[in-house]
C-alpha atoms as a PDB file:
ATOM      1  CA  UNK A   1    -160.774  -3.401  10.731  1.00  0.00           C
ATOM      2  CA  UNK A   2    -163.553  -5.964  10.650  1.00  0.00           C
ATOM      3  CA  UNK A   3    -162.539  -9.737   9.267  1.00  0.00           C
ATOM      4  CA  UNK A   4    -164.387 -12.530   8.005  1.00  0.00           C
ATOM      5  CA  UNK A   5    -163.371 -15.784   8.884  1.00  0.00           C
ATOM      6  CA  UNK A   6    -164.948 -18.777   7.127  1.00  0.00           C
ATOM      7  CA  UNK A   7    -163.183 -21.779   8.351  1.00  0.00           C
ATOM      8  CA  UNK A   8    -164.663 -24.845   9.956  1.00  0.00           C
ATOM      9  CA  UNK A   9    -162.378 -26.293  12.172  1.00  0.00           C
ATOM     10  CA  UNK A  10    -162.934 -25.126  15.468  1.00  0.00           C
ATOM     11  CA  UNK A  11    -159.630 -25.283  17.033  1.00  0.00           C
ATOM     12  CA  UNK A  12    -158.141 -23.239  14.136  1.00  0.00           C
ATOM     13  CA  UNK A  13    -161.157 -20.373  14.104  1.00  0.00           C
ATOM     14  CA  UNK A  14    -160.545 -19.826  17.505  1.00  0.00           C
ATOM     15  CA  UNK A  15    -156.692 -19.325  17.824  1.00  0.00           C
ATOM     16  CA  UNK A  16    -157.850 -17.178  14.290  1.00  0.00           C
ATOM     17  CA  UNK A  17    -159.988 -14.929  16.307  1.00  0.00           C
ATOM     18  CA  UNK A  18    -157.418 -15.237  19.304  1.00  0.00           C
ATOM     19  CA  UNK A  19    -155.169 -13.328  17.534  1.00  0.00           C
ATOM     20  CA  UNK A  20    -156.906 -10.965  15.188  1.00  0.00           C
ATOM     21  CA  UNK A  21    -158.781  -9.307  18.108  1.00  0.00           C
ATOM     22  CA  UNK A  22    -155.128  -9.005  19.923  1.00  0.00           C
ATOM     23  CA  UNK A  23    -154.121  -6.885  17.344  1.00  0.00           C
ATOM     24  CA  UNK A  24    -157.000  -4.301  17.319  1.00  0.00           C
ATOM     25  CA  UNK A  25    -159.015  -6.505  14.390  1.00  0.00           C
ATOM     26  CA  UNK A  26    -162.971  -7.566  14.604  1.00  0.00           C
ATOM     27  CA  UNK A  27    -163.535 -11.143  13.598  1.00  0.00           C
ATOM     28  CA  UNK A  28    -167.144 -12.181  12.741  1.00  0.00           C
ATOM     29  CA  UNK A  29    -166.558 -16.221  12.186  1.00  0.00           C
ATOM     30  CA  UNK A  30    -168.898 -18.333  10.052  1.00  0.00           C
ATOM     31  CA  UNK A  31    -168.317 -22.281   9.771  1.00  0.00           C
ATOM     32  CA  UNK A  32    -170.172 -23.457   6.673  1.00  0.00           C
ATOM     33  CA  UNK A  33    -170.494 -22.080   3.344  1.00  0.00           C
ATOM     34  CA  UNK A  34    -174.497 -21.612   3.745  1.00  0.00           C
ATOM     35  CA  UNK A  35    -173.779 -18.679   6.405  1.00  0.00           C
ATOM     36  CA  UNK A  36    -170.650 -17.319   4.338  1.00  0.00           C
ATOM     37  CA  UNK A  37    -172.723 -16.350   0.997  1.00  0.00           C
ATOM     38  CA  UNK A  38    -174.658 -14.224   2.997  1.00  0.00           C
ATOM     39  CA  UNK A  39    -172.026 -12.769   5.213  1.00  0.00           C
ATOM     40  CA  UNK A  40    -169.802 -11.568   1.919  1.00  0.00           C
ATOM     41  CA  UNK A  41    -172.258  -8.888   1.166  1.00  0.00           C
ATOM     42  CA  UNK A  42    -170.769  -5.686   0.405  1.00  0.00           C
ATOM     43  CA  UNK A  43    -169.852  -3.284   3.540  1.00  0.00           C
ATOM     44  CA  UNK A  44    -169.983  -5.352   6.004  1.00  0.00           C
ATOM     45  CA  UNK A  45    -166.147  -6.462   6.173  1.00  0.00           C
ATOM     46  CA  UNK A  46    -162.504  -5.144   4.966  1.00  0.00           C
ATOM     47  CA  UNK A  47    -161.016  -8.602   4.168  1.00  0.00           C
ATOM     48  CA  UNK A  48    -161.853 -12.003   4.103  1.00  0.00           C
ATOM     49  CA  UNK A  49    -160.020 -15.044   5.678  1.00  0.00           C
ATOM     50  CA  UNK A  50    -161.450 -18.475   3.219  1.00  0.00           C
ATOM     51  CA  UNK A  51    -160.823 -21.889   4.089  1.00  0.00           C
ATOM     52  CA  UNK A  52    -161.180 -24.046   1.078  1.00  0.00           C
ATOM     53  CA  UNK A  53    -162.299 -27.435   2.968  1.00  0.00           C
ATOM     54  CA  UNK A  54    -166.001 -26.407   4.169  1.00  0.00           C
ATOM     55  CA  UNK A  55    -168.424 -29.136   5.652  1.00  0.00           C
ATOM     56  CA  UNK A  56    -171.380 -28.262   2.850  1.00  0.00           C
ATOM     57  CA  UNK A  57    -169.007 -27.296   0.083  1.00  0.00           C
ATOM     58  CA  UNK A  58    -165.519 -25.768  -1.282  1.00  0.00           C
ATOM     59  CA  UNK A  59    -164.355 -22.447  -1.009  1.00  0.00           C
ATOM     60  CA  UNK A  60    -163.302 -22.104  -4.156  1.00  0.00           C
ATOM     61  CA  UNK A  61    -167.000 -21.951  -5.389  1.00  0.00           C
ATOM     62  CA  UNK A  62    -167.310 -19.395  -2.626  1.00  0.00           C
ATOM     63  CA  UNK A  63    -164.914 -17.331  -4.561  1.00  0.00           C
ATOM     64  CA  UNK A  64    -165.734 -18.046  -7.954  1.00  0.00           C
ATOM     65  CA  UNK A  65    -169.106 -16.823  -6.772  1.00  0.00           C
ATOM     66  CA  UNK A  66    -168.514 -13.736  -5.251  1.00  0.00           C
ATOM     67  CA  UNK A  67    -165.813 -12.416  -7.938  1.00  0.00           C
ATOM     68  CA  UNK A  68    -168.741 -13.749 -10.489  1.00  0.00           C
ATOM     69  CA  UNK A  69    -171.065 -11.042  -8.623  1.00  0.00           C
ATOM     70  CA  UNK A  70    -168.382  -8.414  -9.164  1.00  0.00           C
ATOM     71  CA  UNK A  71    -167.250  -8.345  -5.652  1.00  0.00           C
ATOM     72  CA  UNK A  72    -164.137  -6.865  -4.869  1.00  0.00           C
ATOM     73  CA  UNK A  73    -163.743  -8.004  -1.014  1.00  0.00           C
ATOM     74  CA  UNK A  74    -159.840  -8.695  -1.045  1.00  0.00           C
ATOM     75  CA  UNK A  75    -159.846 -12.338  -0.024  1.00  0.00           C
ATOM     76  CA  UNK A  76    -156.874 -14.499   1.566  1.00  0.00           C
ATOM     77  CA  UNK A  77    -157.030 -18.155   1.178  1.00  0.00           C
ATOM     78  CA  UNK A  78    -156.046 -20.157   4.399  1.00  0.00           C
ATOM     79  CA  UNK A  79    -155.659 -24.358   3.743  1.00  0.00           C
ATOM     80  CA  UNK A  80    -153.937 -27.194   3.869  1.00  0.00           C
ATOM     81  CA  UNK A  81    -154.051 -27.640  -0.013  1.00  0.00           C
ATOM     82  CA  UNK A  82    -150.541 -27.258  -0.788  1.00  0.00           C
ATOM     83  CA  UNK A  83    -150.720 -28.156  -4.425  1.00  0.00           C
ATOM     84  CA  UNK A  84    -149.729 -26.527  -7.065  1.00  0.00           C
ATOM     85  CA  UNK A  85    -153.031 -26.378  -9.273  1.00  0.00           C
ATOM     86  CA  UNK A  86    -154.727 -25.561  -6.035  1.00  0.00           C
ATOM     87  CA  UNK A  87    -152.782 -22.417  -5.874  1.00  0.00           C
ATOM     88  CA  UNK A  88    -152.963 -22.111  -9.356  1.00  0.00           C
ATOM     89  CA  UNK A  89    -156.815 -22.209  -9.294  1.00  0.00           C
ATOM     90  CA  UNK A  90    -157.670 -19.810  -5.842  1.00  0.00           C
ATOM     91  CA  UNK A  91    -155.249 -17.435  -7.508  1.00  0.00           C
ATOM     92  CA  UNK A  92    -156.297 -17.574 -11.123  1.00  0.00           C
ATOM     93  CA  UNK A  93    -160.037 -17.133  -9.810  1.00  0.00           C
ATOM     94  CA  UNK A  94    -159.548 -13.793  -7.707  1.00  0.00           C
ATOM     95  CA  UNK A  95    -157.412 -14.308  -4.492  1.00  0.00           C
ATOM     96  CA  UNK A  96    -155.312 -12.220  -2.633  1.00  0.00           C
ATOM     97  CA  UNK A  97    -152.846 -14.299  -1.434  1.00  0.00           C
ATOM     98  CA  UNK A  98    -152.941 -18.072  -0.295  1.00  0.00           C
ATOM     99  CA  UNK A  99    -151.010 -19.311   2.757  1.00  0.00           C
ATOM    100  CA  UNK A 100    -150.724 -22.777   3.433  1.00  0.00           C
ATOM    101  CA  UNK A 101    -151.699 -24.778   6.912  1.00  0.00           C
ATOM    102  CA  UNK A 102    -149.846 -24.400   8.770  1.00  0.00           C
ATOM    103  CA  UNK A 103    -148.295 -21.072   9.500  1.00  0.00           C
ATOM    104  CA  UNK A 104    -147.377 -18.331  12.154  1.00  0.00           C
ATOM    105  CA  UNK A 105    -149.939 -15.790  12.687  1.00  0.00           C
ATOM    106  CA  UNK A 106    -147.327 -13.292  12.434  1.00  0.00           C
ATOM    107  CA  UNK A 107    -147.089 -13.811   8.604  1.00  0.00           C
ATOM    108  CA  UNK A 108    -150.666 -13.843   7.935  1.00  0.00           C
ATOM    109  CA  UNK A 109    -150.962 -10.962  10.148  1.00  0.00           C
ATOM    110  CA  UNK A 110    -148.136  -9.087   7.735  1.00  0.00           C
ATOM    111  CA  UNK A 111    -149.860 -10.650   4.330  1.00  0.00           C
ATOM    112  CA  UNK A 112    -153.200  -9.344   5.901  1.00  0.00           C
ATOM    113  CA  UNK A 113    -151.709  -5.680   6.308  1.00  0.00           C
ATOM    114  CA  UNK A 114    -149.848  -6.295   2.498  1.00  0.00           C
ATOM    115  CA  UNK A 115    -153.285  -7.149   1.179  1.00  0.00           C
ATOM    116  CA  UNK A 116    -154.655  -3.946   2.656  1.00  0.00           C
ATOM    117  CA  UNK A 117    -151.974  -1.814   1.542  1.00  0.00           C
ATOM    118  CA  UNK A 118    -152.633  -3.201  -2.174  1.00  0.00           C
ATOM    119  CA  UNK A 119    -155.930  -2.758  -2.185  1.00  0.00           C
ATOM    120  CA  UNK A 120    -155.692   1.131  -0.599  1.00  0.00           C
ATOM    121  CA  UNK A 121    -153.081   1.778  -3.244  1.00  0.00           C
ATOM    122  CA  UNK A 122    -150.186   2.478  -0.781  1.00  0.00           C
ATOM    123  CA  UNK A 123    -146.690   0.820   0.081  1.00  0.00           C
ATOM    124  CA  UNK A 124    -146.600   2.440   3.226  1.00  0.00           C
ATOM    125  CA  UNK A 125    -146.947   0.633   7.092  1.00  0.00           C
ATOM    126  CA  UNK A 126    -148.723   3.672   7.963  1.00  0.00           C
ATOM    127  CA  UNK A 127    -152.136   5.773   7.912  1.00  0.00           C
ATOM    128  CA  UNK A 128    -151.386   8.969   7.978  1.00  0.00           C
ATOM    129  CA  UNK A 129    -154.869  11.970   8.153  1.00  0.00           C
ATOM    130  CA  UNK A 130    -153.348  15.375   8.773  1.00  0.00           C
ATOM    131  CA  UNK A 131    -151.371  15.893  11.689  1.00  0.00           C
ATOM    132  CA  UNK A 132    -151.807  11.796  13.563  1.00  0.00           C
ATOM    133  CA  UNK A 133    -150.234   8.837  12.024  1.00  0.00           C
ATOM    134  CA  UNK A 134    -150.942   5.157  12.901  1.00  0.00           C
ATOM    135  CA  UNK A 135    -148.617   2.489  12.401  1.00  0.00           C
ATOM    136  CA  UNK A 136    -150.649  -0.307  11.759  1.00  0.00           C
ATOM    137  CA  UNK A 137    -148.008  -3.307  12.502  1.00  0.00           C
ATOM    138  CA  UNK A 138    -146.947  -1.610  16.078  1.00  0.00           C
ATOM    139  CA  UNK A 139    -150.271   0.310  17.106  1.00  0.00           C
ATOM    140  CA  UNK A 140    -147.927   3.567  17.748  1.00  0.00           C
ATOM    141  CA  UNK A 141    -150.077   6.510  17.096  1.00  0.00           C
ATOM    142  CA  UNK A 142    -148.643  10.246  16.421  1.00  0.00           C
ATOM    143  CA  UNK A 143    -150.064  13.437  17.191  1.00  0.00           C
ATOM    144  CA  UNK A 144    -148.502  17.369  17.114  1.00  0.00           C
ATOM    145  CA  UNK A 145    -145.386  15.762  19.307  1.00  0.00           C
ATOM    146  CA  UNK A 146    -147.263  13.016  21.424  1.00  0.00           C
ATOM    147  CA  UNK A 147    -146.445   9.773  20.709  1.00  0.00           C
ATOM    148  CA  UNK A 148    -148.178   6.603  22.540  1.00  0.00           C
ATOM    149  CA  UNK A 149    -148.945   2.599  21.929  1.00  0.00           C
ATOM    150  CA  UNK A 150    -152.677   2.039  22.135  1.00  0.00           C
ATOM    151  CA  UNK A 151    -154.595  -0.672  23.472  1.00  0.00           C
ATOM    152  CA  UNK A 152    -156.676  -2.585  21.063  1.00  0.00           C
ATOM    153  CA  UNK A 153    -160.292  -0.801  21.247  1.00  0.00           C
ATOM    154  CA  UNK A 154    -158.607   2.690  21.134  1.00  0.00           C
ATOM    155  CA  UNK A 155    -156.179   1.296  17.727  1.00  0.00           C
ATOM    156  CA  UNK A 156    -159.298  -0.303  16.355  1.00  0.00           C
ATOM    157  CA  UNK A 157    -161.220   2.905  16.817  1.00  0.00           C
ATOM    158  CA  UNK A 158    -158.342   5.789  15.448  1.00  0.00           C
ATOM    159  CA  UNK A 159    -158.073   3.095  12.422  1.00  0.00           C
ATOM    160  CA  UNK A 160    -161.080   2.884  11.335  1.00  0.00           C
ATOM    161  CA  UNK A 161    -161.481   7.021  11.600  1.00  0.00           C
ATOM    162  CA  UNK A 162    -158.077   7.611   9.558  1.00  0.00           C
ATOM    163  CA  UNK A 163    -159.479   5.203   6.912  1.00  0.00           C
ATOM    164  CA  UNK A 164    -161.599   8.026   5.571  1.00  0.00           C
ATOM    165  CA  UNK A 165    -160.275  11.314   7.159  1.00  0.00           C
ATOM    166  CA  UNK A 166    -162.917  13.911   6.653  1.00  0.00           C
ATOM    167  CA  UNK A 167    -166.053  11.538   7.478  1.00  0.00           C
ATOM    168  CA  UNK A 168    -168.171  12.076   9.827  1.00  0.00           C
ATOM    169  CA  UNK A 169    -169.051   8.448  11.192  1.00  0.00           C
ATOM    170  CA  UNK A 170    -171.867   8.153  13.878  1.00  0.00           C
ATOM    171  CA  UNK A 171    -171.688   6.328  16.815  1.00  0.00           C
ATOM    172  CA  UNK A 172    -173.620   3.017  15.236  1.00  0.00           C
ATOM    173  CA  UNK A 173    -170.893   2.639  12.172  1.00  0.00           C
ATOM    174  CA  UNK A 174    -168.519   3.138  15.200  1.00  0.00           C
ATOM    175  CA  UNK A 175    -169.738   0.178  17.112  1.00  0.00           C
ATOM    176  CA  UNK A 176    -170.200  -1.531  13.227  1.00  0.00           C
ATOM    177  CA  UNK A 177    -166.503  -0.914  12.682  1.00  0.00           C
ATOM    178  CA  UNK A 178    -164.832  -2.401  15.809  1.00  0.00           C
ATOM    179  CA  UNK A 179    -167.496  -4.750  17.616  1.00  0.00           C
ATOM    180  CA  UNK A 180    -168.266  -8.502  16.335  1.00  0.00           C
ATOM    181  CA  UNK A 181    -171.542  -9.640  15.628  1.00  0.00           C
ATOM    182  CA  UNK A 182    -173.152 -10.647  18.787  1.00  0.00           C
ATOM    183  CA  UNK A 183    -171.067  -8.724  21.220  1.00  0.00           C
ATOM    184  CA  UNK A 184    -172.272  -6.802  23.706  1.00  0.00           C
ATOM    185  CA  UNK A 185    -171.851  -3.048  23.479  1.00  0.00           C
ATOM    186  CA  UNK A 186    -172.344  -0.682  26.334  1.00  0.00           C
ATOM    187  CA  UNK A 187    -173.957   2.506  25.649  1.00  0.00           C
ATOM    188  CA  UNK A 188    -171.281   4.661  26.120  1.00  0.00           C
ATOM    189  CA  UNK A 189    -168.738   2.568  24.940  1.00  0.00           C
ATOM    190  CA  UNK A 190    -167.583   4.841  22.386  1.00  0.00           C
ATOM    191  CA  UNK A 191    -167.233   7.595  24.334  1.00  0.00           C
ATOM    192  CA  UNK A 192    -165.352   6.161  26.431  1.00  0.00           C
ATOM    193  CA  UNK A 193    -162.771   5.198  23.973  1.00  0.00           C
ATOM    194  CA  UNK A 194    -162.385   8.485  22.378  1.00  0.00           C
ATOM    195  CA  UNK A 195    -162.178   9.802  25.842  1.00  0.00           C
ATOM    196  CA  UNK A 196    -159.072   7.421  26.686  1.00  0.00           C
ATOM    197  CA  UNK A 197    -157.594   8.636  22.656  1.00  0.00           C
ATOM    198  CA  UNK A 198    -157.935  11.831  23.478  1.00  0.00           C
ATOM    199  CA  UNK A 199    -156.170  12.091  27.160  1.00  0.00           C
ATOM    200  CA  UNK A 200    -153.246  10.621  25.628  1.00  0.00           C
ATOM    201  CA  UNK A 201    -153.060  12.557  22.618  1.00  0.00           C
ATOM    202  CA  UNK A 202    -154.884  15.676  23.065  1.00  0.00           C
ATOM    203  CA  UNK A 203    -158.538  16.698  22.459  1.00  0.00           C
ATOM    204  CA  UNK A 204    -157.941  18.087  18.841  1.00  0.00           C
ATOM    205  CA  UNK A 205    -156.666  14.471  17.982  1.00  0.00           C
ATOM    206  CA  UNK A 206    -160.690  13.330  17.037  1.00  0.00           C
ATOM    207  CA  UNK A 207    -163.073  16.393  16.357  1.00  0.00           C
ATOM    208  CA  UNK A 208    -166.994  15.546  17.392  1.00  0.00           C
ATOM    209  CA  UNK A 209    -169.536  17.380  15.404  1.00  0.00           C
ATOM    210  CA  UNK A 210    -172.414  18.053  17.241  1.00  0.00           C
ATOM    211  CA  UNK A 211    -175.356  15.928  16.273  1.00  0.00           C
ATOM    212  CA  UNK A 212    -173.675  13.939  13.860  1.00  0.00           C
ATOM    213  CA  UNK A 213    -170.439  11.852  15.399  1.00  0.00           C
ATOM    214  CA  UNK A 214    -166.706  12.341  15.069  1.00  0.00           C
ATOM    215  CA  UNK A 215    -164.148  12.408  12.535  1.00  0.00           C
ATOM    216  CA  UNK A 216    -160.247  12.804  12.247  1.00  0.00           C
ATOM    217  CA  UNK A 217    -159.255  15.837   9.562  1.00  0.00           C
ATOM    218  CA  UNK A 218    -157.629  15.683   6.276  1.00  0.00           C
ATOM    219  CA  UNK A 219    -155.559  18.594   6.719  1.00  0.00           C
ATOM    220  CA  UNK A 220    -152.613  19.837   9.184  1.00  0.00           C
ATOM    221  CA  UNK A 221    -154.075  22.475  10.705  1.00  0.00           C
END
């Protein structure tokens, strides 16, 4: 799952990025609100981490903007405005949730996966696409009888394929769906990954389609 961070403070951002990348997320991080419009474009990113307190402006206007534009990114607020008309106001104009400097990563790691479970239309911990299930707070995947905790890459990868069982997702949107901006990729980084998935949970666990990429079925077989 690929983030957005938007927070200026340095130390913060990187502890942020610390620990979404431990737990199998991607974290592109922007620092002002100048790079942020641009970066909240539709597609790019799952969910969106907003710190109010910007050098070149406030977040809220961020917000205000984007919901203005119709965009449904599901957006967490993250700051140290503990007030209650300043929760009042990021809720009232289209947040997700606000959490207050400062807190464990553990709960904004939960809120994050509540946020994503509201927005999919589920209650459930789990992603399920035919036969393999992913838990997505212990990284336990499931397949016909083989059970195994996966590294981050591998989680990232098997996530972002049981997000839309039956699609057939090249190698590029791939790369788009687990690497950062600016990150080296090596060529066969992918199938590398898949290769690892598929030794510890058997071949039939991610189908390639010749030409086209991989996907992860619908259906038990």
């Amino acid at each position: 799952m690929r983030i957005l961070l938007i927070e200026d403070d340095a130390m913060i951002g990187a502890g942020l990025c610390q620990a979404l990348e431990r737990v199998a997320m991607t974290v592109d991080w922007v620092k002002t609100a100048a790079d942020a419009a641009p970066a909240l474009a539709p597609g790019e990113h799952a969910l969106v981490l907003l710190d109010l307190g910007l050098p070149d402006g406030d977040g809220l206007q961020l917000l205000r903007a984007h919901r203005a534009s119709r965009g449904a990114l599901p957006i967490i607020i993250i700051t140290a405005r503990d007030s209650l008309d300043a929760r009042i106001a990021g809720l009232d104009l289209g947040a997700d949730d606000y959490v207050l400097k400062p807190f464990e990563t553990s709960e904004l790691l939960a809120r994050i996966r509540a946020v994503m479970r509201r927005h999919a239309g589920s209650a459930s911990p789990m992603l399920a696409a035919g036969e393999l299930t992913l838990d997505l707070a212990s990284h336990e995947a499931r397949f016909q009888g083989a059970k195994v905790l996966l590294p981050a890459r591998e989680f990232a990868l098997l996530r972002a394929l049981c997000a839309r069982p039956g699609m057939i997702f090249s190698r590029a949107q791939l790369e788009a769906a687990i690497y950062g901006w600016g990150e080296e990729v090596e060529s066969n980084a992918i199938d590398v990954l898949i290769y690892a998935i598929r030794q510890k949970l058997g071949r039939s666990a991610i189908r390639n389609v010749r030409g086209a990429g991989w996907m992860v079925t619908k259906d038990m077989a």
